[in-house]
N, C-alpha and C. Protein backbone atom coordinates (compact mmCIF):
# COMPACT_ATOMS: atom_id res chain seq x y z
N UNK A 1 -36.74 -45.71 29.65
CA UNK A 1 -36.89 -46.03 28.24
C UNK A 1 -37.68 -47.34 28.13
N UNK A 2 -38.93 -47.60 27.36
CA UNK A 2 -39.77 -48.30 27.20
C UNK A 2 -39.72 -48.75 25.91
N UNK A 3 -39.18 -50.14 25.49
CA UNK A 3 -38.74 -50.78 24.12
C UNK A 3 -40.13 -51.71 23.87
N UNK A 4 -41.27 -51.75 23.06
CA UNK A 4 -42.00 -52.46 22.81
C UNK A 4 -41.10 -53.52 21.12
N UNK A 5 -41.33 -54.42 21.27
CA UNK A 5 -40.82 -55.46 20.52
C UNK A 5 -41.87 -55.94 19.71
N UNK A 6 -41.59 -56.11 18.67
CA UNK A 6 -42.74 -57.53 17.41
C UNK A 6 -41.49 -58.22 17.50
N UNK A 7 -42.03 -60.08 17.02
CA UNK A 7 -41.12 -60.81 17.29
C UNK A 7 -41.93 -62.04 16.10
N UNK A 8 -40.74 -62.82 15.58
CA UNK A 8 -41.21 -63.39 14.38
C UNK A 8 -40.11 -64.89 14.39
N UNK A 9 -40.29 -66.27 14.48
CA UNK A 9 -40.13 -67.13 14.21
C UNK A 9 -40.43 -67.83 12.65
N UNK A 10 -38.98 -68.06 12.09
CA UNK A 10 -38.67 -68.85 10.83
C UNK A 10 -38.23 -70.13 10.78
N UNK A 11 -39.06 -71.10 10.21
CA UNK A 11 -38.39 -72.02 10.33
C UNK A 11 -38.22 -72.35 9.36
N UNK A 12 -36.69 -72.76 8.88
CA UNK A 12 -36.26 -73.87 7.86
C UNK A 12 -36.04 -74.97 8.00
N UNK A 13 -37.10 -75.73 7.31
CA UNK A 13 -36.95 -77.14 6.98
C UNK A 13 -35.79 -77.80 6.24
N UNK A 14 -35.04 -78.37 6.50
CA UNK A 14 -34.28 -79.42 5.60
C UNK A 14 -34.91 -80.06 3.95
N UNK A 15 -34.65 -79.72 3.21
CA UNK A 15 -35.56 -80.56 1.91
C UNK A 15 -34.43 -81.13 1.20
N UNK A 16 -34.15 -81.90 0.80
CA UNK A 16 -33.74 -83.05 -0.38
C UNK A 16 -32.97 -82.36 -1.41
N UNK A 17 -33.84 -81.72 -2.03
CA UNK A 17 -33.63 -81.22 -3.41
C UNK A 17 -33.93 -79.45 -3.45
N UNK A 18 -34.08 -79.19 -2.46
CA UNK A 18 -34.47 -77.50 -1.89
C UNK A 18 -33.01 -76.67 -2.09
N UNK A 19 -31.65 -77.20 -2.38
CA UNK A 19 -30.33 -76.69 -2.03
C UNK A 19 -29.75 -76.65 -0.91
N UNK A 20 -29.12 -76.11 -0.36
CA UNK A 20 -27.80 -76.70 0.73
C UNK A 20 -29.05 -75.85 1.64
N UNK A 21 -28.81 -76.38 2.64
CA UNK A 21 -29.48 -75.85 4.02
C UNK A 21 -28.49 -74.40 4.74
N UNK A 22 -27.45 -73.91 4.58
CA UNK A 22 -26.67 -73.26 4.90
C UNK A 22 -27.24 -71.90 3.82
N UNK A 23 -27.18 -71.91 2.64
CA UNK A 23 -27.56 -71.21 1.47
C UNK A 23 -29.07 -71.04 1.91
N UNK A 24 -29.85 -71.65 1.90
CA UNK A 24 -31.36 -71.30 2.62
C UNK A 24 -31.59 -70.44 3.61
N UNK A 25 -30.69 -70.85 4.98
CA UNK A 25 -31.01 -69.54 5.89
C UNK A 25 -30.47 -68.50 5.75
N UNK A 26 -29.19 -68.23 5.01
CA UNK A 26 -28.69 -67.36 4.59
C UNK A 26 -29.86 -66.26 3.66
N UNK A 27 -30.18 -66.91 2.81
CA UNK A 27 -31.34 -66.29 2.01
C UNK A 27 -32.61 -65.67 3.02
N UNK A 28 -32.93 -66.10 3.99
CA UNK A 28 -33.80 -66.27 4.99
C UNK A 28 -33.50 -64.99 5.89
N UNK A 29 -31.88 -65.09 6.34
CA UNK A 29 -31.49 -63.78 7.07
C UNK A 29 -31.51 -62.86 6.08
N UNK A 30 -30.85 -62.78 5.20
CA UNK A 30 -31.17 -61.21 4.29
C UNK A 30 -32.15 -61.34 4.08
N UNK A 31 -33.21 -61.70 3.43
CA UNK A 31 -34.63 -61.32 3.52
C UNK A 31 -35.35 -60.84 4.61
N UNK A 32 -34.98 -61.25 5.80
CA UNK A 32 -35.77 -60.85 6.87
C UNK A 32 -34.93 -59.48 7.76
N UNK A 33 -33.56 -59.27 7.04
CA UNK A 33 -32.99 -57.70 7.42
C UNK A 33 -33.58 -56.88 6.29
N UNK A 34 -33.46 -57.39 4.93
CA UNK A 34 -33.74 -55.64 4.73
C UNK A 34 -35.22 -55.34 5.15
N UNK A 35 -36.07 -56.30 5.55
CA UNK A 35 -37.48 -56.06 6.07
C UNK A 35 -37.58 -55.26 7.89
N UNK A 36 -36.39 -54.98 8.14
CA UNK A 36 -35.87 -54.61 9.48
C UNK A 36 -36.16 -55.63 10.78
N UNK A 37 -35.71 -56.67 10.69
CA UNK A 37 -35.56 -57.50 11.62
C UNK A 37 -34.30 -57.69 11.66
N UNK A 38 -34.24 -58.27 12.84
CA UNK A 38 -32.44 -58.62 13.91
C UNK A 38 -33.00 -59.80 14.33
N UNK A 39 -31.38 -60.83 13.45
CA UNK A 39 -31.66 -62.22 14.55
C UNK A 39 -31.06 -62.30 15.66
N UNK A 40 -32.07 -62.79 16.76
CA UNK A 40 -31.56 -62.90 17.80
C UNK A 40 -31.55 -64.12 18.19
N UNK A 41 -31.71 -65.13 18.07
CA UNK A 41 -31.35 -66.79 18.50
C UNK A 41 -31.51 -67.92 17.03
N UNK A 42 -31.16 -68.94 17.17
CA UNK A 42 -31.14 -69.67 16.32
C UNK A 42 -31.42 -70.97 17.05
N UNK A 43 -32.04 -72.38 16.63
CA UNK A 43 -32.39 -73.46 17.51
C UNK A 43 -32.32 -74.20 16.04
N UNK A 44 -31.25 -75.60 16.27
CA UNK A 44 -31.63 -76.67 14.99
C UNK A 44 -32.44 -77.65 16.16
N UNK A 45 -33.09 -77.94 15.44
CA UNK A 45 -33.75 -79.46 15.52
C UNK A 45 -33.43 -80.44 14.98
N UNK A 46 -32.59 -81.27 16.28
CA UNK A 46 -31.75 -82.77 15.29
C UNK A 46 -32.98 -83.51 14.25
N UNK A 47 -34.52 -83.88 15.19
CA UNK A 47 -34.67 -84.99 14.95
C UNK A 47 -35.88 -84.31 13.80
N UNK A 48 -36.08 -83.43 13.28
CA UNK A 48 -36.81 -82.71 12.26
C UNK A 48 -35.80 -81.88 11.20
N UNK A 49 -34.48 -82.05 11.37
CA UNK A 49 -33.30 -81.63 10.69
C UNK A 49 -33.84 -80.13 10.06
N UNK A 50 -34.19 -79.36 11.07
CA UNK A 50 -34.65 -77.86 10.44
C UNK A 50 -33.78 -76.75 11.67
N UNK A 51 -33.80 -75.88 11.29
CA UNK A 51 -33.35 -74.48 11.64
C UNK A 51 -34.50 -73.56 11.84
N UNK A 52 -34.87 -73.37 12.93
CA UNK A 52 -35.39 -72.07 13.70
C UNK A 52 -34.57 -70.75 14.03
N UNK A 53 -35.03 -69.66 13.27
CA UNK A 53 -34.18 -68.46 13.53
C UNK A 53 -35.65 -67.92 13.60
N UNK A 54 -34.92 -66.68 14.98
CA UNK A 54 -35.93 -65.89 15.83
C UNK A 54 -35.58 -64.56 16.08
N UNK A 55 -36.73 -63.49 15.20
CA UNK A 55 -35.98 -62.67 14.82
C UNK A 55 -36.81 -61.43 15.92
N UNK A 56 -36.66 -60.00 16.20
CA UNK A 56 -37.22 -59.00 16.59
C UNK A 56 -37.32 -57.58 15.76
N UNK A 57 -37.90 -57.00 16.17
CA UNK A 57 -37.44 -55.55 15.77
C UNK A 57 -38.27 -54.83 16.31
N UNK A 58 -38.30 -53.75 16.40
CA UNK A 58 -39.39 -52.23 17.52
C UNK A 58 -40.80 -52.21 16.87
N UNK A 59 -41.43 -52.53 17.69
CA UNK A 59 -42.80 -52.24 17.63
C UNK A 59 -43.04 -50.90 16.83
């Protein structure tokens, strides 16, 4: 069985006045499922205070 993958990096920035950072990626993951992607890792960045979610789905 031969799985070809597309693969897609999101990053959320931290903003001020943007709303809670928790509520953002949240918005971020459902948007990017019903488009048929699966997250598969997540990475914060202390010193850029953002959230990287890294998503896949079948070629």
């Amino acid at each position: 069985m031969n799985h070809r993958w597309s693969h897609k990096v999101v990053e959320v920035p931290y903003r001020m006045f943007a709303g809670k950072l928790t509520d953002r990626i949240q918005q971020e993951m459902d948007k990017m499922s019903t488009q048929g992607w699966e997250l598969v890792s997540t990475l914060f960045i202390e010193h850029e205070i953002s959230v990287r979610l890294f998503f896949k789905k079948p070629a």
